[in-house]
N, C-alpha and C. Protein backbone atom coordinates (compact mmCIF):
# COMPACT_ATOMS: atom_id res chain seq x y z
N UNK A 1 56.15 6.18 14.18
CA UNK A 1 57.08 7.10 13.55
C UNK A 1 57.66 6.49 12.27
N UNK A 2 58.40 4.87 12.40
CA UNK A 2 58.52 4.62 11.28
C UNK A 2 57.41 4.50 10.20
N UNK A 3 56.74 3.71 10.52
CA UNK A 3 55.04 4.15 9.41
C UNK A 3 54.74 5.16 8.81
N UNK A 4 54.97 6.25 9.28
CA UNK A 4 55.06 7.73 8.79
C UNK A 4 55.87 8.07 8.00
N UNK A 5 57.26 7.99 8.39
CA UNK A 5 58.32 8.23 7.70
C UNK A 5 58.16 7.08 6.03
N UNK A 6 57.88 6.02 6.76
CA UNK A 6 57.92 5.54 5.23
C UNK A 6 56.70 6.12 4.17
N UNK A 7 55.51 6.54 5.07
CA UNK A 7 54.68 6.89 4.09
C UNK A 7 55.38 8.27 3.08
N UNK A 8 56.29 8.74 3.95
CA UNK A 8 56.70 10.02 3.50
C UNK A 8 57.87 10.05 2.05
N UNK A 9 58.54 8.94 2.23
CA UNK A 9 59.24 8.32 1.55
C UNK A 9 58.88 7.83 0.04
N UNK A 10 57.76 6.88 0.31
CA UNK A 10 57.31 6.33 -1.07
C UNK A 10 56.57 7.07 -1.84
N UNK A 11 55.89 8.38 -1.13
CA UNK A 11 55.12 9.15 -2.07
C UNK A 11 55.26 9.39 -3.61
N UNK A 12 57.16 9.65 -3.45
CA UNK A 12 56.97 10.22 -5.06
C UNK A 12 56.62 8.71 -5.66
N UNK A 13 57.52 7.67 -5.03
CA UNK A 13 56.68 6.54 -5.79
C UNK A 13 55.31 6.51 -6.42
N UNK A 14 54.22 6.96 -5.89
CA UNK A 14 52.97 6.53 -5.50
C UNK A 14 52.01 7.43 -6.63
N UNK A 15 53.06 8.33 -6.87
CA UNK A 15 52.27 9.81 -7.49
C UNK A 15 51.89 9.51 -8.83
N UNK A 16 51.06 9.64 -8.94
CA UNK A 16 50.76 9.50 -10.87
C UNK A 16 51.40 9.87 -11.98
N UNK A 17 52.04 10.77 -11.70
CA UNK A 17 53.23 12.00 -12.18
C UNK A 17 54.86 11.71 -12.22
N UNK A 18 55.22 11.78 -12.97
CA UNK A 18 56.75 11.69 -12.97
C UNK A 18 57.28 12.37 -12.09
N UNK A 19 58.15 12.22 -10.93
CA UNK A 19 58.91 13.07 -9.50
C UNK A 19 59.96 13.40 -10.00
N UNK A 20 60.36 14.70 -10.40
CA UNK A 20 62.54 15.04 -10.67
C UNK A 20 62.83 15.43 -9.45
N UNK A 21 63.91 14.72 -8.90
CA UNK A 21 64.67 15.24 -7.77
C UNK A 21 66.00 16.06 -8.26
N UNK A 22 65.76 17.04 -7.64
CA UNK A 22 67.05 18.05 -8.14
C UNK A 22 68.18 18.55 -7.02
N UNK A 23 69.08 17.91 -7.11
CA UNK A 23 69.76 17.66 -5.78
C UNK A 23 71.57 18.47 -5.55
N UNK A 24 71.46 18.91 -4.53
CA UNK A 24 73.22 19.07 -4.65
C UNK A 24 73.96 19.17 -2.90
N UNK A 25 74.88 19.58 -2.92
CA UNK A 25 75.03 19.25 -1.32
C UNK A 25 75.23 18.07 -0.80
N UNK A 26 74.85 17.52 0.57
CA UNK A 26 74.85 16.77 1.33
C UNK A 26 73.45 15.58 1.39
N UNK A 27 73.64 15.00 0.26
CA UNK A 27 71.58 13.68 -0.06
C UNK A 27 72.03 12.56 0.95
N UNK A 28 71.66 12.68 2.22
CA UNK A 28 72.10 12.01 3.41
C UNK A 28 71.01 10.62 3.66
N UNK A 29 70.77 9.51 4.59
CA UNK A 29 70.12 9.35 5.06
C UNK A 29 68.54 9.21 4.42
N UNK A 30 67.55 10.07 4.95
CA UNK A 30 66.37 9.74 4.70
C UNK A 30 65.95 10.83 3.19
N UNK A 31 67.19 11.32 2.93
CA UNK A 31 67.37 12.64 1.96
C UNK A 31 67.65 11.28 0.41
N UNK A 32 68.58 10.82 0.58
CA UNK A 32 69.35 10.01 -0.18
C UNK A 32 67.80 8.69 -0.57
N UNK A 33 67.43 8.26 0.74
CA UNK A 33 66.20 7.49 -0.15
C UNK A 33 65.01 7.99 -0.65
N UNK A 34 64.89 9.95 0.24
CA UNK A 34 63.31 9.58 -0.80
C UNK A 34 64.00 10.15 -2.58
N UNK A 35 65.07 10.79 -2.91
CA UNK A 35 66.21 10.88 -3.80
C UNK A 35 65.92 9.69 -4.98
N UNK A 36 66.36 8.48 -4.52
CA UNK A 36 65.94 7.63 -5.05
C UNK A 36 64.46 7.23 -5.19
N UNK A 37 63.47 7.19 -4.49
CA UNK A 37 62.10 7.01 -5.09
C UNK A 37 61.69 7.83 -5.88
N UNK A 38 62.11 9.15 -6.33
CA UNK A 38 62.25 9.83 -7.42
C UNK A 38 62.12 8.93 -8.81
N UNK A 39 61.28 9.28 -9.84
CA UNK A 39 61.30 8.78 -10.80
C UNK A 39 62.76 9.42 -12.09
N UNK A 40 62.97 10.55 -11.98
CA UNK A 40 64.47 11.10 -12.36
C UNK A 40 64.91 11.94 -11.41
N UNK A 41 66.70 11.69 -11.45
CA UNK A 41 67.19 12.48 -10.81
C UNK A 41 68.17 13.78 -11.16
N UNK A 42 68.43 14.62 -11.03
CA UNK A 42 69.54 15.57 -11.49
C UNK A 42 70.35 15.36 -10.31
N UNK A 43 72.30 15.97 -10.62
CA UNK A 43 72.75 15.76 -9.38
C UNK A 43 73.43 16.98 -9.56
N UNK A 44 73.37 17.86 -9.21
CA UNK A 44 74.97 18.86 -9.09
C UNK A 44 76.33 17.86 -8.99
N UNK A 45 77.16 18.73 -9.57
CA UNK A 45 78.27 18.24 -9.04
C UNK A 45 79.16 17.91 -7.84
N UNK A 46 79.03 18.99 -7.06
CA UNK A 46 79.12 18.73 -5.49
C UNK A 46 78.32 17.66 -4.47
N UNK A 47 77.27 16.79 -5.10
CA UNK A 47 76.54 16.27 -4.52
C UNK A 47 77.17 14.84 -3.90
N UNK A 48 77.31 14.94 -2.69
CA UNK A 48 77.38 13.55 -1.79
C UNK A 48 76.29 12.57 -1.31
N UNK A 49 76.19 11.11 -1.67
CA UNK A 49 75.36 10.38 -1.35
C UNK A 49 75.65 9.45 -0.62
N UNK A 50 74.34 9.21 0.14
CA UNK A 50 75.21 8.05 1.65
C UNK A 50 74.32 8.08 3.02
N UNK A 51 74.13 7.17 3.54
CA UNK A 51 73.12 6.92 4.41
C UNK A 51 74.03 6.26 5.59
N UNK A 52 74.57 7.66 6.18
CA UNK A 52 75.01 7.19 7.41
C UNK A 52 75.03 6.86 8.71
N UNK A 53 73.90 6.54 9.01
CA UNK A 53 73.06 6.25 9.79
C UNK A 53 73.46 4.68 10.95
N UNK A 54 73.80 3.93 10.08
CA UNK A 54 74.67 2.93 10.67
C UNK A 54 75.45 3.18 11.46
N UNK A 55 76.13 4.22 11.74
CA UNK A 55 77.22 4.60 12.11
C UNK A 55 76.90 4.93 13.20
N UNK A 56 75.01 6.01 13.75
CA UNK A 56 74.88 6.30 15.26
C UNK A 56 73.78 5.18 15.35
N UNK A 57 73.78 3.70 15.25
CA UNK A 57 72.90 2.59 15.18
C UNK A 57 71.57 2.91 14.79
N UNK A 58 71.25 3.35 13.64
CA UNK A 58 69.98 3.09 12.84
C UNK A 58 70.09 3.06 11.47
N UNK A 59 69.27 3.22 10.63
CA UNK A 59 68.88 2.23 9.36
C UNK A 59 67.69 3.29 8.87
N UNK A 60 68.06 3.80 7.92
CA UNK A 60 66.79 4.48 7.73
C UNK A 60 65.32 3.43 6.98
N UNK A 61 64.32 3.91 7.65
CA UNK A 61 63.18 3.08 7.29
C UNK A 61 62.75 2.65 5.97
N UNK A 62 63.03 2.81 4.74
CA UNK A 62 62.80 3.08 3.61
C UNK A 62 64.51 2.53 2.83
N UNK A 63 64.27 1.18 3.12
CA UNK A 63 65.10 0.28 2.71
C UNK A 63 65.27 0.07 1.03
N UNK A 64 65.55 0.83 0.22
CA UNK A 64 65.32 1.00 -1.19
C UNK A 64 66.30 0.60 -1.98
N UNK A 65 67.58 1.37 -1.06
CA UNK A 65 69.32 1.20 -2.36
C UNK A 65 69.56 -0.17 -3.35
N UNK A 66 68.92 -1.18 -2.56
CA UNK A 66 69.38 -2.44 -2.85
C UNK A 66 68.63 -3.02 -4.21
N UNK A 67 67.64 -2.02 -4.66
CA UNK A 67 66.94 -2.42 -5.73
C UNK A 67 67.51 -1.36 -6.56
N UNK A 68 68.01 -0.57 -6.05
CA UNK A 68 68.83 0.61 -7.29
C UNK A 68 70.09 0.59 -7.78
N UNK A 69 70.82 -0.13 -6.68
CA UNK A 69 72.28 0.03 -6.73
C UNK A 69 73.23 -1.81 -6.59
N UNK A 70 71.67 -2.55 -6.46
CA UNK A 70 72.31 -3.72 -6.36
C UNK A 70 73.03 -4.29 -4.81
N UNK A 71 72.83 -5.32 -4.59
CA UNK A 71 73.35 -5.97 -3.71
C UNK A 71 74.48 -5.72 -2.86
N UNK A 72 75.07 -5.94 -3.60
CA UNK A 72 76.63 -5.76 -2.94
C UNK A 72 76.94 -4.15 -2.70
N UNK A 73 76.73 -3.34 -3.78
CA UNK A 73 77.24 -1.95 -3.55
C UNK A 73 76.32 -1.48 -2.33
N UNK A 74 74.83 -2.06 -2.24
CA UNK A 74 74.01 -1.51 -1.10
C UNK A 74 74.28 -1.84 0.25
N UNK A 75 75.05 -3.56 0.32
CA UNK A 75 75.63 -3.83 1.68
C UNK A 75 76.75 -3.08 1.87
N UNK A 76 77.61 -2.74 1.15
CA UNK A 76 78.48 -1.70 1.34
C UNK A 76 78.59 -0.26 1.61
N UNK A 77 77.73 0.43 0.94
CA UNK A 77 76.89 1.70 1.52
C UNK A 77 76.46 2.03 2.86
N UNK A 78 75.76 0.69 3.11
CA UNK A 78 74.49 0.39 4.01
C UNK A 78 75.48 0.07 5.18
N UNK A 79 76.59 -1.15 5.06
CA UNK A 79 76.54 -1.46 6.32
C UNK A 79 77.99 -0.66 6.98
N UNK A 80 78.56 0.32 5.70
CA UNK A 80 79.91 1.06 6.47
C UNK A 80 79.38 2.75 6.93
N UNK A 81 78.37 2.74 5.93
CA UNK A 81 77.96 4.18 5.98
C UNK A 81 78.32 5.01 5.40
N UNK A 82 79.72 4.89 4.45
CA UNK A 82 80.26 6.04 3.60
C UNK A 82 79.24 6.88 2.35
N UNK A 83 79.76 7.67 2.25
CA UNK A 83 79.64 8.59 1.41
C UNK A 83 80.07 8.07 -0.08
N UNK A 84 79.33 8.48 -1.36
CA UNK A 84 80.14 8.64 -2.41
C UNK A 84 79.48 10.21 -3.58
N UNK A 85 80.36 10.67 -4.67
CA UNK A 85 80.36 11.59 -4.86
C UNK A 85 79.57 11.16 -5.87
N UNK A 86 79.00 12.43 -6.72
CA UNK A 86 77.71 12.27 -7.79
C UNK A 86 78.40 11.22 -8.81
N UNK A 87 79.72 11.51 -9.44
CA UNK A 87 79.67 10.56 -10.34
C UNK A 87 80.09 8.92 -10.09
N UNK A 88 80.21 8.41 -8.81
CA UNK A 88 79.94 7.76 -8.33
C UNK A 88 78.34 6.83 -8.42
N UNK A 89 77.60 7.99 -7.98
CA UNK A 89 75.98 7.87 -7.62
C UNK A 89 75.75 7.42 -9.17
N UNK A 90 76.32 8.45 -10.30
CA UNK A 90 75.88 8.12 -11.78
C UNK A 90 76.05 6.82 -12.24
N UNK A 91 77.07 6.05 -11.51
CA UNK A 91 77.80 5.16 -12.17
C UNK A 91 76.91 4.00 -11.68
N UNK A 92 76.51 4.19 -10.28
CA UNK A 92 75.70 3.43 -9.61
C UNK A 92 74.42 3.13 -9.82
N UNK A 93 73.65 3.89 -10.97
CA UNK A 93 72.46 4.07 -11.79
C UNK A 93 71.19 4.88 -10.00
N UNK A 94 72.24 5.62 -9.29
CA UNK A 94 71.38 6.23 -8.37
C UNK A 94 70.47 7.87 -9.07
N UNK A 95 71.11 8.58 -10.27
CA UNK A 95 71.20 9.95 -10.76
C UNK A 95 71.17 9.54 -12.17
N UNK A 96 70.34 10.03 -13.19
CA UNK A 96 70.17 10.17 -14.34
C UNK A 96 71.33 10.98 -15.05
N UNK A 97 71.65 11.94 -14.49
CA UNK A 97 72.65 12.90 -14.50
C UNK A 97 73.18 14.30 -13.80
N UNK A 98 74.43 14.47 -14.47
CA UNK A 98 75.23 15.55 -13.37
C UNK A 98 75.34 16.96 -14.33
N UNK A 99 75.04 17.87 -13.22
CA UNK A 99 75.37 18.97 -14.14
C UNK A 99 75.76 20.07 -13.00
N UNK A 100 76.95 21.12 -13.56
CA UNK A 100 77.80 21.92 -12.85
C UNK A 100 76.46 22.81 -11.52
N UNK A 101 77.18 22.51 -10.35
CA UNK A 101 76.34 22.88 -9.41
C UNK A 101 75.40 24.92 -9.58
N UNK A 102 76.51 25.53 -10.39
CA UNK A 102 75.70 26.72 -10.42
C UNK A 102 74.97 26.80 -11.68
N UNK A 103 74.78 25.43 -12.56
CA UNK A 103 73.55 25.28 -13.55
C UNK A 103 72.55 24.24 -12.99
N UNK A 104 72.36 23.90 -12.03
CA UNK A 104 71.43 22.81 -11.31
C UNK A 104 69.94 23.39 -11.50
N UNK A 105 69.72 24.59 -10.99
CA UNK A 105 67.98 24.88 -11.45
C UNK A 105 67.80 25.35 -12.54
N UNK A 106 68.44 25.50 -13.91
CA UNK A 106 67.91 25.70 -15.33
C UNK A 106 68.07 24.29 -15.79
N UNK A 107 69.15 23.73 -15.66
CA UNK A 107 69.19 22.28 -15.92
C UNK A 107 67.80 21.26 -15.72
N UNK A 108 67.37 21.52 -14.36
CA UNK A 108 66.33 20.32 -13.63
C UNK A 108 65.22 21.60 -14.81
N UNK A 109 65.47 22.59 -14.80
CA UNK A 109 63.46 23.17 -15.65
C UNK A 109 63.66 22.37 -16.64
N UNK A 110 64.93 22.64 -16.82
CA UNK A 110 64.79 22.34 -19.02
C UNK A 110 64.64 21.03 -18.98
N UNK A 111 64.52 20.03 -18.03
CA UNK A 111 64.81 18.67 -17.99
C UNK A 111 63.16 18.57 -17.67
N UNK A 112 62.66 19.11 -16.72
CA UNK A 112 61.21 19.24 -16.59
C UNK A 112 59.93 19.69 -17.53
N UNK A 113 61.18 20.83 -18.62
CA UNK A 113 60.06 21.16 -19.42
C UNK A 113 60.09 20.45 -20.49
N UNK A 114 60.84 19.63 -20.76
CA UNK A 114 61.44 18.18 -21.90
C UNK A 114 60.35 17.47 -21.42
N UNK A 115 60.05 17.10 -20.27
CA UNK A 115 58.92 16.34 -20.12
C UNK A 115 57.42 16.82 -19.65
N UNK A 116 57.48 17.97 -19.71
CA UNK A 116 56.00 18.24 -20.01
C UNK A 116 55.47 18.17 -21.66
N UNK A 117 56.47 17.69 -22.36
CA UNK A 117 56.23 17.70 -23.67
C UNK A 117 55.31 16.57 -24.14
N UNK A 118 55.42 15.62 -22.85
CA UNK A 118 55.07 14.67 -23.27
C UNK A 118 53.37 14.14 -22.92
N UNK A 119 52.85 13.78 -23.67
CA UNK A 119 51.39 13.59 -23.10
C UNK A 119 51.32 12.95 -21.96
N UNK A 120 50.08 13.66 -21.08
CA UNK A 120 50.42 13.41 -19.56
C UNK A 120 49.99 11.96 -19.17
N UNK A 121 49.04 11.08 -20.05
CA UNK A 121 48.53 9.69 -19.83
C UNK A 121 49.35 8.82 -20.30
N UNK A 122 50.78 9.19 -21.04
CA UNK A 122 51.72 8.52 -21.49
C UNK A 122 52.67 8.56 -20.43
N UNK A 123 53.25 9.85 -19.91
CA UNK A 123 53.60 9.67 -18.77
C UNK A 123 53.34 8.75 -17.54
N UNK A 124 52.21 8.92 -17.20
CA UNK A 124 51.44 8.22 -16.01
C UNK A 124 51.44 6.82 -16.56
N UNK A 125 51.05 6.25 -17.26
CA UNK A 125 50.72 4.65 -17.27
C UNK A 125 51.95 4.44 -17.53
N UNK A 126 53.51 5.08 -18.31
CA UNK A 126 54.66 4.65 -18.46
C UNK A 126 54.97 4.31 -16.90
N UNK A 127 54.61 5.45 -15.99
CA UNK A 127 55.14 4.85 -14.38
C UNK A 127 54.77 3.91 -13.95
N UNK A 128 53.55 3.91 -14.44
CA UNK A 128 52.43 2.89 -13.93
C UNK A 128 53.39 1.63 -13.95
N UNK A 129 53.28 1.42 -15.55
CA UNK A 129 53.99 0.10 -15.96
C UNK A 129 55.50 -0.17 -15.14
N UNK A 130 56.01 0.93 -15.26
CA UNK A 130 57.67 0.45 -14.75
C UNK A 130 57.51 0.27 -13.66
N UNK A 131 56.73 0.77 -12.45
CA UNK A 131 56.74 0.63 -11.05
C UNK A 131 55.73 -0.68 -10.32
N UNK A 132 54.72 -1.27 -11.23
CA UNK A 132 53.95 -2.31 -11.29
C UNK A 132 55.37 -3.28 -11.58
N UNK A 133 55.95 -2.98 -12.63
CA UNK A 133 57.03 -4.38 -12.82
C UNK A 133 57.90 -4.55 -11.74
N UNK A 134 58.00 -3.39 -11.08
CA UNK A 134 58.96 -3.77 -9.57
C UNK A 134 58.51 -3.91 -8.46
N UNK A 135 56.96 -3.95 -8.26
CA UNK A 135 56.32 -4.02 -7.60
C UNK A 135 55.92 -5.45 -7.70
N UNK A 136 55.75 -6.24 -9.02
CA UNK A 136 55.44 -7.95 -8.77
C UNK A 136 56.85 -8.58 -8.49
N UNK A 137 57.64 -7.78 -9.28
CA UNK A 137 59.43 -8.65 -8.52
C UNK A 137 59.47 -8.74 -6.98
N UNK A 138 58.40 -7.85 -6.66
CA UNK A 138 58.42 -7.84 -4.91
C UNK A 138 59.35 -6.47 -4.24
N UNK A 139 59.51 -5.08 -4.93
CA UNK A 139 59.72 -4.12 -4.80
C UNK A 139 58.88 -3.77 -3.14
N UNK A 140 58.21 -3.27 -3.55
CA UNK A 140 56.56 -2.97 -2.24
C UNK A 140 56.76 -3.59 -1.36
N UNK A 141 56.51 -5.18 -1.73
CA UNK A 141 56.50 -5.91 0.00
C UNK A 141 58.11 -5.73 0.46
N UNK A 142 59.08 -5.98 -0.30
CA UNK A 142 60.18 -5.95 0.76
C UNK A 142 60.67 -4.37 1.71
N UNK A 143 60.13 -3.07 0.58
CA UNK A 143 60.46 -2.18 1.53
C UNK A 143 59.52 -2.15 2.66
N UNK A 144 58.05 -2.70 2.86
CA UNK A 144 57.16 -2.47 3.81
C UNK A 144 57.91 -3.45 4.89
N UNK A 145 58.52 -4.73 4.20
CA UNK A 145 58.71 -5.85 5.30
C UNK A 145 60.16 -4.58 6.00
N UNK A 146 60.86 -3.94 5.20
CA UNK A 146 61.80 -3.44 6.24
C UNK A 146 61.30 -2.66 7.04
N UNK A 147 60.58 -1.84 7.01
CA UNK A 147 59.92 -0.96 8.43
C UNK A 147 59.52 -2.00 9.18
N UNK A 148 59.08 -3.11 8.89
CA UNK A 148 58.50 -3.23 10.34
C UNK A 148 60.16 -4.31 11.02
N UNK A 149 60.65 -4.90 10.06
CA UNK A 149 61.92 -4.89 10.73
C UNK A 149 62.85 -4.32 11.49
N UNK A 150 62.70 -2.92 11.33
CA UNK A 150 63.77 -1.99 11.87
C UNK A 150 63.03 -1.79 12.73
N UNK A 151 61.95 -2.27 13.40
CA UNK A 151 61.37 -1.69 14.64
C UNK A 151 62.34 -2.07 16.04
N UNK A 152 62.53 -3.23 15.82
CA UNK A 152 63.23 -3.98 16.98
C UNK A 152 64.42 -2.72 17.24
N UNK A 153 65.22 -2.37 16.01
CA UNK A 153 66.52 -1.29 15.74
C UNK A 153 66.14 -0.11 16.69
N UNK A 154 65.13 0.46 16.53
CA UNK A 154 64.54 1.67 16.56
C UNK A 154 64.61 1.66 18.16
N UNK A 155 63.65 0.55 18.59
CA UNK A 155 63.55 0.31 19.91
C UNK A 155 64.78 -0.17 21.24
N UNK A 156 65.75 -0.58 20.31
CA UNK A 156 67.08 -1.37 21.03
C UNK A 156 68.28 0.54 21.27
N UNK A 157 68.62 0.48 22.51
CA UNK A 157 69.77 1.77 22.58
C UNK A 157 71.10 0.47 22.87
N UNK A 158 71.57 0.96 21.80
CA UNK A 158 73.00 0.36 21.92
C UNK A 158 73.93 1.30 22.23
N UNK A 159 75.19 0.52 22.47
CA UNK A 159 76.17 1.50 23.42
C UNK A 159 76.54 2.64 22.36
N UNK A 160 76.76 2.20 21.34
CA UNK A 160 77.10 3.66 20.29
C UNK A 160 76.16 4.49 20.00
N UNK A 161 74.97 4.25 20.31
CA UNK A 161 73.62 5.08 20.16
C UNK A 161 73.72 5.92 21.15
N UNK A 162 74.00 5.09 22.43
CA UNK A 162 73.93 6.08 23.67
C UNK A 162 74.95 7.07 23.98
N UNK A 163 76.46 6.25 23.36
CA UNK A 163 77.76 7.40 23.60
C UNK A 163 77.13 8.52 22.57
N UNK A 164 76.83 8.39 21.37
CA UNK A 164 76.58 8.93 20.09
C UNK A 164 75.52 10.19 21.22
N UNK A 165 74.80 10.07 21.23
CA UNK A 165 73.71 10.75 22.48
C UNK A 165 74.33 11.85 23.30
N UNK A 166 75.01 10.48 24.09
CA UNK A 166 75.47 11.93 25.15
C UNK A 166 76.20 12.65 25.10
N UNK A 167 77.54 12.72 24.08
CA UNK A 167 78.40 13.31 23.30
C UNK A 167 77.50 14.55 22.59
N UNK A 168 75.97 14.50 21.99
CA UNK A 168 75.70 15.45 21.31
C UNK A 168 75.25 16.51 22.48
N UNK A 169 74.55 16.11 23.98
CA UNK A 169 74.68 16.55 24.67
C UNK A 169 75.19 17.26 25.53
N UNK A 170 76.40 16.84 25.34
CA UNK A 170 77.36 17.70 26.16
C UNK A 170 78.24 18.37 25.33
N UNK A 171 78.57 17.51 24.01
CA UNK A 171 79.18 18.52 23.18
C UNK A 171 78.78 19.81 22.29
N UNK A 172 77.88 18.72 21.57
CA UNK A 172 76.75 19.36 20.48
C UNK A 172 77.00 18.36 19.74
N UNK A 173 76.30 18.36 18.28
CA UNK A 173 76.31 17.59 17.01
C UNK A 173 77.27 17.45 16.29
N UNK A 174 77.92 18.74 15.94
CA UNK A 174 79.46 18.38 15.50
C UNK A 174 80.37 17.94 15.98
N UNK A 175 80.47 17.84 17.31
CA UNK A 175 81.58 17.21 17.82
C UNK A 175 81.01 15.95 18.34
N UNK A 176 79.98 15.43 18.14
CA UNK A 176 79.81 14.07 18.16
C UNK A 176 79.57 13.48 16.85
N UNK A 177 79.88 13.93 15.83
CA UNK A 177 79.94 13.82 14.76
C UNK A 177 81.17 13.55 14.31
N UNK A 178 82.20 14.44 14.39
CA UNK A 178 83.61 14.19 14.60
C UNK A 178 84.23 12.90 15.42
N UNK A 179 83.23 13.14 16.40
CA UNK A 179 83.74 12.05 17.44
C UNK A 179 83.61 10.30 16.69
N UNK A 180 82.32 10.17 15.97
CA UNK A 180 82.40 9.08 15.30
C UNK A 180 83.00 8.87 13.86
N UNK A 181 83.62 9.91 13.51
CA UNK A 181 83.79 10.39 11.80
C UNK A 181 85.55 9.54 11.94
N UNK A 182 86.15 10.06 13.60
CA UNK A 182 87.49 9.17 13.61
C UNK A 182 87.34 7.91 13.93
N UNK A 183 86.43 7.05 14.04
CA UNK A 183 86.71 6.11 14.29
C UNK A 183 86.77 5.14 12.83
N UNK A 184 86.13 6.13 11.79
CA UNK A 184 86.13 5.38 10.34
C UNK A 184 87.28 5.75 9.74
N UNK A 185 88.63 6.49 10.29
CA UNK A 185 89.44 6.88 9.47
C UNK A 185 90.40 5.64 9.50
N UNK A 186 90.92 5.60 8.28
CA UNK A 186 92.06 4.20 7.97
C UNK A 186 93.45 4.70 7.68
């Protein structure tokens, strides 16, 4: 499952083609990294980013933030789980840019058709090049080395996995959602 998921993940990486992610709402989790393997991003304004996943004990497979957002802001993301808002994300070099949520799909064309302007083998080997340079810094091997890291994660039920569980069970999702949402309040 994780193998999969990551294949699903790196695609836009992988693509010959420039990827725009055009985003608004809730870029959660496994939303928020394939977001980032995006080669540009648009963000609405309403857009929240954040991989909270830590929070019901997992890690999404596709260990990426830390090459986008840097070290420290990614252990911080990563290991509290919060949320932050688009211009946040902008500041964080996660989003190219923000634009008012009820101009988000003329925004991402006109941003798309800006770059169909451009010759398509200029495009492609420009990715080529930028994603080869993060790929010998060791981009590639470290997100592959995290899937198979998080296997042990995947496989281990810890007690907050399991309350997290049976709470959705008997409650539903939102109220085990709630249920862990107070334990982060300060």
């Amino acid at each position: 499952m994780l193998h999969r998921s990551f294949d699903f993940g790196i695609a836009p990486w992988s693509t010959r083609k420039p990827v725009i992610a055009s985003v608004q709402g809730h870029v959660l989790g496994g939303g928020c990294e394939l977001t980032l393997m995006c080669d540009l991003t648009i963000a609405a304004d309403d857009a929240k980013f954040g991989e909270p996943e830590v929070r019901f004990s997992h890690l999404g497979p596709l260990m990426v933030m830390p090459w986008f957002v840097g070290l420290k802001r990614a252990r911080e993301l990563l290991l509290f789980g919060d949320m932050i808002d688009a211009k946040t994300a902008l500041e964080f070099g996660m989003v190219n840019r923000i634009v008012p949520a009820a101009d988000l799909r003329a925004e991402t064309m006109k941003y798309a058709k800006r770059l169909s302007l451009i010759a398509p083998e200029a495009l492609r080997w420009g990715k080529r090049v930028i994603n080869r340079g993060a790929e010998i810094a060791g981009f590639r091997a470290a997100v592959e080395a995290g899937v198979d890291s998080f296997v042990s994660l995947y496989a281990t039920q810890t007690e907050v996995g399991s309350e997290f569980g049976r709470r959705v069970q008997a409650d539903g999702l939102k109220a085990a959602l709630e249920w862990r949402r107070a334990q982060f309040q300060t």
